[in-house]
N, C-alpha and C. Protein backbone atom coordinates (compact mmCIF):
# COMPACT_ATOMS: atom_id res chain seq x y z
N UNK A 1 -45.34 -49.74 -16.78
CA UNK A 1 -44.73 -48.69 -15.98
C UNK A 1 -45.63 -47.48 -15.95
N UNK A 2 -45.84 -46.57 -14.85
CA UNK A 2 -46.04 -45.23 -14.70
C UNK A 2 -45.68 -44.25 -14.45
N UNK A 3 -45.84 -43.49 -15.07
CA UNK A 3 -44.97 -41.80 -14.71
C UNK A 3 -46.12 -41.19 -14.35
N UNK A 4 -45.04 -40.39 -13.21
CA UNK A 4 -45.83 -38.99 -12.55
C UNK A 4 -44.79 -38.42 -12.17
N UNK A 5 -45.55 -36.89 -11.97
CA UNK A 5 -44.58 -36.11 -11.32
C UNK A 5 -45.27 -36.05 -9.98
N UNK A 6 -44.24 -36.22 -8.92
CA UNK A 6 -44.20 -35.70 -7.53
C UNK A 6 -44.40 -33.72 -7.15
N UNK A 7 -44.20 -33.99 -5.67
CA UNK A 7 -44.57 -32.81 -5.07
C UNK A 7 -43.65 -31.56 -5.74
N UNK A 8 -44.21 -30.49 -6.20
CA UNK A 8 -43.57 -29.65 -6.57
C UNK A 8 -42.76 -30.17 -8.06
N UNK A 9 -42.98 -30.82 -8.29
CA UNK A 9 -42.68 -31.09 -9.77
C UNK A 9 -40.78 -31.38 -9.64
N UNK A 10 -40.55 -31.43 -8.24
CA UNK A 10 -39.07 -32.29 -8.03
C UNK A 10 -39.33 -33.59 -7.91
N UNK A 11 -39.42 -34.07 -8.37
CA UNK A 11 -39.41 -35.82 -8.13
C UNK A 11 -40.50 -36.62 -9.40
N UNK A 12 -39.49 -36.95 -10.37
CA UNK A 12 -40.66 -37.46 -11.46
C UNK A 12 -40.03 -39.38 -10.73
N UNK A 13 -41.47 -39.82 -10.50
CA UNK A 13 -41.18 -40.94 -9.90
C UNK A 13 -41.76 -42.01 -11.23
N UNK A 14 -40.84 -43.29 -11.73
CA UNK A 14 -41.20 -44.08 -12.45
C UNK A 14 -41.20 -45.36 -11.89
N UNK A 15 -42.75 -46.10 -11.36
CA UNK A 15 -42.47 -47.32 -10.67
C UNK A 15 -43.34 -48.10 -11.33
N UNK A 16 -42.74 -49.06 -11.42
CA UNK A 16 -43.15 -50.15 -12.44
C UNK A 16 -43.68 -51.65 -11.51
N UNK A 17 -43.65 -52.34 -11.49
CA UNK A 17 -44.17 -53.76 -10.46
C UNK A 17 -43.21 -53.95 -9.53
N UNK A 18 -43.33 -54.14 -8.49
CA UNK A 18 -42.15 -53.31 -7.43
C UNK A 18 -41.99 -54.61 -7.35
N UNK A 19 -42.45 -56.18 -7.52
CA UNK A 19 -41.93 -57.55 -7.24
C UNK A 19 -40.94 -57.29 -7.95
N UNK A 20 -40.95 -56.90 -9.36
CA UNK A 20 -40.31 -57.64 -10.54
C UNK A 20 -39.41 -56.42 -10.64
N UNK A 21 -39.53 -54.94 -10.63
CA UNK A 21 -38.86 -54.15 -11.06
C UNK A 21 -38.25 -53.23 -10.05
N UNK A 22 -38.73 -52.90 -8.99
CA UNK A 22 -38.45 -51.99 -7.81
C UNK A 22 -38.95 -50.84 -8.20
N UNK A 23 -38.38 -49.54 -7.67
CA UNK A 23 -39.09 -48.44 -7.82
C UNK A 23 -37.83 -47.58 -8.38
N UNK A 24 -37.73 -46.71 -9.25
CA UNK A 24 -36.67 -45.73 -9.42
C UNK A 24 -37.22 -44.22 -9.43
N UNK A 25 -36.63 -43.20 -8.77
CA UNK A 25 -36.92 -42.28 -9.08
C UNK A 25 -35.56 -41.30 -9.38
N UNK A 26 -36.80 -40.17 -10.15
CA UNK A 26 -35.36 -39.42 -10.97
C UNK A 26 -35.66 -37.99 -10.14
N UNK A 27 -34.89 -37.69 -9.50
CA UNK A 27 -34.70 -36.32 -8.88
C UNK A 27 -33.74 -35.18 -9.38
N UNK A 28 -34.15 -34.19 -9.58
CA UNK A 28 -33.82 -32.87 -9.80
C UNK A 28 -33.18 -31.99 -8.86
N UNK A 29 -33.53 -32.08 -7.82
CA UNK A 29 -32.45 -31.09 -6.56
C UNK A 29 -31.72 -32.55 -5.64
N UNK A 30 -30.49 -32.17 -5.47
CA UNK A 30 -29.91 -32.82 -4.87
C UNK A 30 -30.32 -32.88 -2.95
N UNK A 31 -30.77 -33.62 -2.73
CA UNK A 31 -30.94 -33.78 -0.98
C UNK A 31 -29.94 -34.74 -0.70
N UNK A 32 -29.97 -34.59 0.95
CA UNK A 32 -29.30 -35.72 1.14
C UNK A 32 -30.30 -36.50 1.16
N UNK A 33 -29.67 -37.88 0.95
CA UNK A 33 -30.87 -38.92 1.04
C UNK A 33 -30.28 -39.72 2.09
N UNK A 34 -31.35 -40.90 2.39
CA UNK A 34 -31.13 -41.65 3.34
C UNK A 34 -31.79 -43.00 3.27
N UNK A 35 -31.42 -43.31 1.91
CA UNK A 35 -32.18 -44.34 1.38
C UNK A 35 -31.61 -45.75 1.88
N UNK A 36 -30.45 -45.37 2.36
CA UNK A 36 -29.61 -47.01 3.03
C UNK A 36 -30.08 -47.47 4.33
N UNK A 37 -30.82 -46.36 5.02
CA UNK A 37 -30.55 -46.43 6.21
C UNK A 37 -32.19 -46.74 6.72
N UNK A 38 -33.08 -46.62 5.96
CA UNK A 38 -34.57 -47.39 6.27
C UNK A 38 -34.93 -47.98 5.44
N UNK A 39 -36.05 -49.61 6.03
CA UNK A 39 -36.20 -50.69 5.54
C UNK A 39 -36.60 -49.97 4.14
N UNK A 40 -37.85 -49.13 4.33
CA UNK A 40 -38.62 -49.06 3.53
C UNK A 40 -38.05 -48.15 2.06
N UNK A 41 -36.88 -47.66 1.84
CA UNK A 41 -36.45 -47.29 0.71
C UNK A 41 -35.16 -47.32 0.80
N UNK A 42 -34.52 -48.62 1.17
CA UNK A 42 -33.00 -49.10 0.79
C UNK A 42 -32.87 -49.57 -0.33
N UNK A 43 -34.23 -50.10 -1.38
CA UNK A 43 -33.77 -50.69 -2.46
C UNK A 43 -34.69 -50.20 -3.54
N UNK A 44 -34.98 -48.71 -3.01
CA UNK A 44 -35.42 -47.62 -4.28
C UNK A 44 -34.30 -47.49 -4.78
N UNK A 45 -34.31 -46.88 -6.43
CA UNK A 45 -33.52 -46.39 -7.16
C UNK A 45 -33.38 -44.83 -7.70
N UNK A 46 -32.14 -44.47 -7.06
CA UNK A 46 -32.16 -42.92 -7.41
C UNK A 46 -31.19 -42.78 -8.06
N UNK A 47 -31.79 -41.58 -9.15
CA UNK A 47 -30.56 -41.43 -10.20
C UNK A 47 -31.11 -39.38 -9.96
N UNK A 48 -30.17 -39.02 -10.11
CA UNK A 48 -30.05 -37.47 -9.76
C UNK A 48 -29.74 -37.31 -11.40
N UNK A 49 -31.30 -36.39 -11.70
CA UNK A 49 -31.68 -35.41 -13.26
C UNK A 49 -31.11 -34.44 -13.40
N UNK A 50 -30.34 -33.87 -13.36
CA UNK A 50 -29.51 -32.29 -12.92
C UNK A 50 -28.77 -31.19 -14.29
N UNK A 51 -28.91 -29.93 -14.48
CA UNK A 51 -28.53 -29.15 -15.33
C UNK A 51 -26.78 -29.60 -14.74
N UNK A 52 -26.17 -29.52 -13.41
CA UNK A 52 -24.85 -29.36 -12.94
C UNK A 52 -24.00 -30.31 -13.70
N UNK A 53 -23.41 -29.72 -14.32
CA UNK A 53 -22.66 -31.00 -14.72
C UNK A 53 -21.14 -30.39 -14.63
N UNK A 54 -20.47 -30.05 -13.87
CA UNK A 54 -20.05 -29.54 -13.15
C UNK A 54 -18.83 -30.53 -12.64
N UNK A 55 -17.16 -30.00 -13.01
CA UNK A 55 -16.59 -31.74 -11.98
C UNK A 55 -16.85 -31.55 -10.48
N UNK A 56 -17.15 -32.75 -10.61
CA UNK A 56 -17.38 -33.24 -8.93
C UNK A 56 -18.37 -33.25 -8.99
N UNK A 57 -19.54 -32.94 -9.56
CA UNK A 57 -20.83 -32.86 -9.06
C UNK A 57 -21.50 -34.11 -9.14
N UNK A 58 -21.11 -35.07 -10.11
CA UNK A 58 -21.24 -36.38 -9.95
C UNK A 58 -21.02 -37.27 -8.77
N UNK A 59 -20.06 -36.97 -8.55
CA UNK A 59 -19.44 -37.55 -7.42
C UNK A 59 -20.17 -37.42 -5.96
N UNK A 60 -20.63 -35.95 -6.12
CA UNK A 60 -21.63 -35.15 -4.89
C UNK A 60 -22.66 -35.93 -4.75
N UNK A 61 -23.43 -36.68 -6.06
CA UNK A 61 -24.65 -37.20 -6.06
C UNK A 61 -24.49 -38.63 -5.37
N UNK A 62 -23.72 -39.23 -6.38
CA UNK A 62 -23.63 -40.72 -5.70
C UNK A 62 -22.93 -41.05 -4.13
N UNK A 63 -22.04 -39.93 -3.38
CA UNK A 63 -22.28 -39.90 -1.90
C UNK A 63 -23.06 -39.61 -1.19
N UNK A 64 -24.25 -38.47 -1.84
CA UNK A 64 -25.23 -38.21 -1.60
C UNK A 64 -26.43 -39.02 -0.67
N UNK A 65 -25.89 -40.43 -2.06
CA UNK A 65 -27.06 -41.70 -1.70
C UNK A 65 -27.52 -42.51 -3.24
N UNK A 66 -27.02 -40.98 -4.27
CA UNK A 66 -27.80 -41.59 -5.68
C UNK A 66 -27.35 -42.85 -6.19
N UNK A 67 -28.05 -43.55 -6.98
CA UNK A 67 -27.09 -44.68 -8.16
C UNK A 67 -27.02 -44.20 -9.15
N UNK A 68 -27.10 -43.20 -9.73
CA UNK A 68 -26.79 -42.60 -10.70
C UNK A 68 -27.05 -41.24 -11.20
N UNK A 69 -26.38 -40.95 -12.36
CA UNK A 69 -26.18 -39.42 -12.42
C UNK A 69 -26.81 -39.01 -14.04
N UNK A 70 -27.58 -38.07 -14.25
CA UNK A 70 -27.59 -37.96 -15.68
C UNK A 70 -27.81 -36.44 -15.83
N UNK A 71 -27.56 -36.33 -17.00
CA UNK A 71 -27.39 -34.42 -16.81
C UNK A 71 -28.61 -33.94 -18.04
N UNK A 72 -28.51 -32.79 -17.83
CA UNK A 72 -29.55 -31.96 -19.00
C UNK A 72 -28.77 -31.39 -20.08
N UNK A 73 -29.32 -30.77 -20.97
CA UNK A 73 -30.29 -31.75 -21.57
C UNK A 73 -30.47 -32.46 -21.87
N UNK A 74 -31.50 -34.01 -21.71
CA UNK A 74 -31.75 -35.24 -21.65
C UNK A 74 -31.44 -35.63 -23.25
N UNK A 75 -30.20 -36.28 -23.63
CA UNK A 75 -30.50 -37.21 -24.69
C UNK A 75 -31.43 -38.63 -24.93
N UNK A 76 -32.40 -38.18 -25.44
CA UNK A 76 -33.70 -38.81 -25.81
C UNK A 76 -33.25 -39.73 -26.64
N UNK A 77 -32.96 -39.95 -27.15
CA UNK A 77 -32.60 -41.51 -27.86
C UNK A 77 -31.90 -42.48 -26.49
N UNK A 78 -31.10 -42.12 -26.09
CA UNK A 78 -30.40 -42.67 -24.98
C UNK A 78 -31.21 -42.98 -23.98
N UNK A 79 -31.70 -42.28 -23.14
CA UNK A 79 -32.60 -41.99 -21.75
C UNK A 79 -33.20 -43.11 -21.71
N UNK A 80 -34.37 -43.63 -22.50
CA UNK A 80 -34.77 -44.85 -22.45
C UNK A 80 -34.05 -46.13 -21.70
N UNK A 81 -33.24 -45.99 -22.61
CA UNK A 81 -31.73 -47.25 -22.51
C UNK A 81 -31.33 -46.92 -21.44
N UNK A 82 -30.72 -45.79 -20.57
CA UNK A 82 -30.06 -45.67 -19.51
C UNK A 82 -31.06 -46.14 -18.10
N UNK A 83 -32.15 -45.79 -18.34
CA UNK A 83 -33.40 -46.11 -17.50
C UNK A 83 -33.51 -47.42 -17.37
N UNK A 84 -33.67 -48.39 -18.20
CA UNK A 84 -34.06 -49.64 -18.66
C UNK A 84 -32.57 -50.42 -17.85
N UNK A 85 -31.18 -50.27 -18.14
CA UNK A 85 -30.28 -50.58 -17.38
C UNK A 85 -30.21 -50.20 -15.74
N UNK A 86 -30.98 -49.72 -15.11
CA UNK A 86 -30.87 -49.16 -14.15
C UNK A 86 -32.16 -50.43 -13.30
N UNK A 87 -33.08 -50.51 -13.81
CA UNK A 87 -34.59 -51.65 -13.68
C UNK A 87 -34.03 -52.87 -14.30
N UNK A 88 -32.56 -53.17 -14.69
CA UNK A 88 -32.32 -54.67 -15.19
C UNK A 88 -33.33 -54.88 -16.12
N UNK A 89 -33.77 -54.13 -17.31
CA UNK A 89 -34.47 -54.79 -18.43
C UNK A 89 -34.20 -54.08 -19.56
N UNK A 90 -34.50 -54.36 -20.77
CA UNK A 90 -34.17 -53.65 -22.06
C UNK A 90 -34.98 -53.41 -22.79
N UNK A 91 -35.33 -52.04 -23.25
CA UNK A 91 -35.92 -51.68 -24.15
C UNK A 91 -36.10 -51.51 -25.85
């Protein structure tokens, strides 16, 4: 797998062998997305990184477009694991 950070340091993208694993990325500002609706990133994976944790704000993300939601500050023992379920593999 590789990490980078994207444009402006919103978008830390982790893509691993896109046969075997697909692509996930973890975003920080909520956009709308429109990942259903073209060939070419209907079966990226977005999980929204966010301080908001906020009710409803979950909810905001995954209509958004996200598959998932995780909040700050990142529990580091966990994160791994939550990542790894998201790419169908285990760490």
């Amino acid at each position: 797998m590789a990490f980078g950070i994207g444009v402006s340091g919103l978008y830390c993208q982790c893509q691993a062998n896109y046969d075997r694993f697909g692509i996930l990325q973890l975003i920080s500002k909520l956009l709308q997305l429109y990942k259903g609706f073209h060939p070419a990133t209907r079966d990226i994976i977005i999980i929204a990184l966010t301080a908001s944790a906020m009710k409803g704000d979950q909810e905001k993300a995954l209509q958004a477009g996200c598959d998932g939601y995780i909040t700050k500050p990142i529990d580091t023992r966990a994160f791994p694991n939550t990542i790894a379920r998201f790419l169908g593999s285990e760490i």
